[in-house]
Protein backbone atom coordinates (compact mmCIF):
# COMPACT_ATOMS: atom_id res chain seq x y z
CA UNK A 1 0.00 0.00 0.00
CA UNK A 2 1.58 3.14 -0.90
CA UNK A 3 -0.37 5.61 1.51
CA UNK A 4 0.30 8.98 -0.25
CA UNK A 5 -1.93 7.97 -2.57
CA UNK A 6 -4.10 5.71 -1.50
CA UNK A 7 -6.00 6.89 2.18
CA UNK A 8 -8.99 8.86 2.15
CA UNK A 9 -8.64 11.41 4.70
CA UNK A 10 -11.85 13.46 5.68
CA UNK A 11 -12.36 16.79 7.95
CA UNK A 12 -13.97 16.08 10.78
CA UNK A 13 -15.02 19.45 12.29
CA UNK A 14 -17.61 18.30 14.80
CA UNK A 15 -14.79 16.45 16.64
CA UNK A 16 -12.14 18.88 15.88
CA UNK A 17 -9.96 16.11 13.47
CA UNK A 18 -8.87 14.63 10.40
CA UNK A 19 -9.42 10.95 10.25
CA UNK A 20 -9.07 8.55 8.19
CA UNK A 21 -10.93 4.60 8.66
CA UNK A 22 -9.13 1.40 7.03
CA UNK A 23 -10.27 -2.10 8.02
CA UNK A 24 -12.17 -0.87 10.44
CA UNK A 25 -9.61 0.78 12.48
CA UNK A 26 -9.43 4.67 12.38
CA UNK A 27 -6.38 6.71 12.16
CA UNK A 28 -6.39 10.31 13.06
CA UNK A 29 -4.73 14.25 13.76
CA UNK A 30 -6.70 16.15 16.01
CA UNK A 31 -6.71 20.13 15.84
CA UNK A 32 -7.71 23.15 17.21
CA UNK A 33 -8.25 25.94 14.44
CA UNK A 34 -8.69 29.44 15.08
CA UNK A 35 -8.21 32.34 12.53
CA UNK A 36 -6.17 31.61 10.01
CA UNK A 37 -3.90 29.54 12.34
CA UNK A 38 -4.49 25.40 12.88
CA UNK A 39 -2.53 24.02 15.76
CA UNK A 40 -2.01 20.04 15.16
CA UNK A 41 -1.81 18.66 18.92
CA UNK A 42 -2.28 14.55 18.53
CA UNK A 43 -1.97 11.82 15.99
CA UNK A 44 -2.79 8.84 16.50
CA UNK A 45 -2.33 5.35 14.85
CA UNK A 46 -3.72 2.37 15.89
CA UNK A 47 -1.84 -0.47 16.19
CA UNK A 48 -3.54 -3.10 13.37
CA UNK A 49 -2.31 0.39 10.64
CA UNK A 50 1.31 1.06 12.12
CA UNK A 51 4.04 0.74 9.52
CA UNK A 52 2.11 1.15 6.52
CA UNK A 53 2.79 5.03 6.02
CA UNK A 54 -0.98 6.36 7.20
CA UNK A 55 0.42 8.49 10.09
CA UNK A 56 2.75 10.23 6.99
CA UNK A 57 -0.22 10.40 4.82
CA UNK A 58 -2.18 12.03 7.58
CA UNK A 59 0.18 14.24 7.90
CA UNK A 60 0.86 14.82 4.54
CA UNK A 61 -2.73 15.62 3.60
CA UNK A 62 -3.49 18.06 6.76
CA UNK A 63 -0.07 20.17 5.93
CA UNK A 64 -1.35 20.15 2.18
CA UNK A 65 -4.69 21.57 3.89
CA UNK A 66 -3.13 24.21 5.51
CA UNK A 67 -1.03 25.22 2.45
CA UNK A 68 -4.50 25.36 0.19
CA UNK A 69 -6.24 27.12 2.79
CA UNK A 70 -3.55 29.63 3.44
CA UNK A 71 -3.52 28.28 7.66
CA UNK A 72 -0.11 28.94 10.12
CA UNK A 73 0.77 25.92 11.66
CA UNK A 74 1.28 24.90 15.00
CA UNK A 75 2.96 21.67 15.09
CA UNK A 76 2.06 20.81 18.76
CA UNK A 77 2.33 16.72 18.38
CA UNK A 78 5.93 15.40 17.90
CA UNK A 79 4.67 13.47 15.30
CA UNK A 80 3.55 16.35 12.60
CA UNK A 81 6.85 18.55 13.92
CA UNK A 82 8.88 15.54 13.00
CA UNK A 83 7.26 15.06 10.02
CA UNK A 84 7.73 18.66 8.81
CA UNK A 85 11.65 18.66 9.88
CA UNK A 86 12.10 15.90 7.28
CA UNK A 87 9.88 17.73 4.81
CA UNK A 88 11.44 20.72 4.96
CA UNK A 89 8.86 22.53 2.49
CA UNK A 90 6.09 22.59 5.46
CA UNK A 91 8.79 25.14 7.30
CA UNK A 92 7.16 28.02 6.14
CA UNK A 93 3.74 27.24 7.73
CA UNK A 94 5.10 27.21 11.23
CA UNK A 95 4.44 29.82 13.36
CA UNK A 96 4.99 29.84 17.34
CA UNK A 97 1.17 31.34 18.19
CA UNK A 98 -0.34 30.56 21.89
CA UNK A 99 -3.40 28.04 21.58
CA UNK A 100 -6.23 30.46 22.36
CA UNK A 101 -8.05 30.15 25.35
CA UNK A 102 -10.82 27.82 25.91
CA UNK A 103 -13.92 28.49 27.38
């Protein structure tokens, strides 16, 4: 499976992420968007997916989002900073913003 090309990854705005189901399991980045800044803060795998390139084609697609939809990034998981420091054209997105406040 070559996962660039191959998961469909959907917006999930009710529950604040962008997920992605195969076999039955569901892979995911949650967010937190506000202005034109998104802050990634979690991805998440499961186990029966691992080493088949979703959490990179997560993280492809939502950097890709933020590019078309002209968003600053906040890489707040390790996983989508990591995954920008080896793709170093996703530099430019980053921005060191505060999460806004909840209430």
């Amino acid at each position: 499976m070559n996962a660039d090309h191959d998961v469909a990854v959907t917006d999930n705005p009710e529950k604040k992420r962008f997920e992605t189901t195969i076999e039955g399991h569901t892979a995911l980045v949650d967010y937190v968007r506000h202005g034109d800044t998104i802050w990634f803060t979690h991805t998440e795998v499961p186990p029966e997916l691992e080493g088949r390139g979703i959490g990179s084609a997560l993280a492809k697609y939502v950097l890709d989002y933020a590019v078309t939809n002209s968003l600053k990034v906040v890489p707040a998981c390790a996983f989508i900073a990591d995954y920008i420091g080896s793709h170093p054209e996703y530099a430019p997105l980053v921005t060191q913003e505060r999460a806004p406040k909840q209430q």
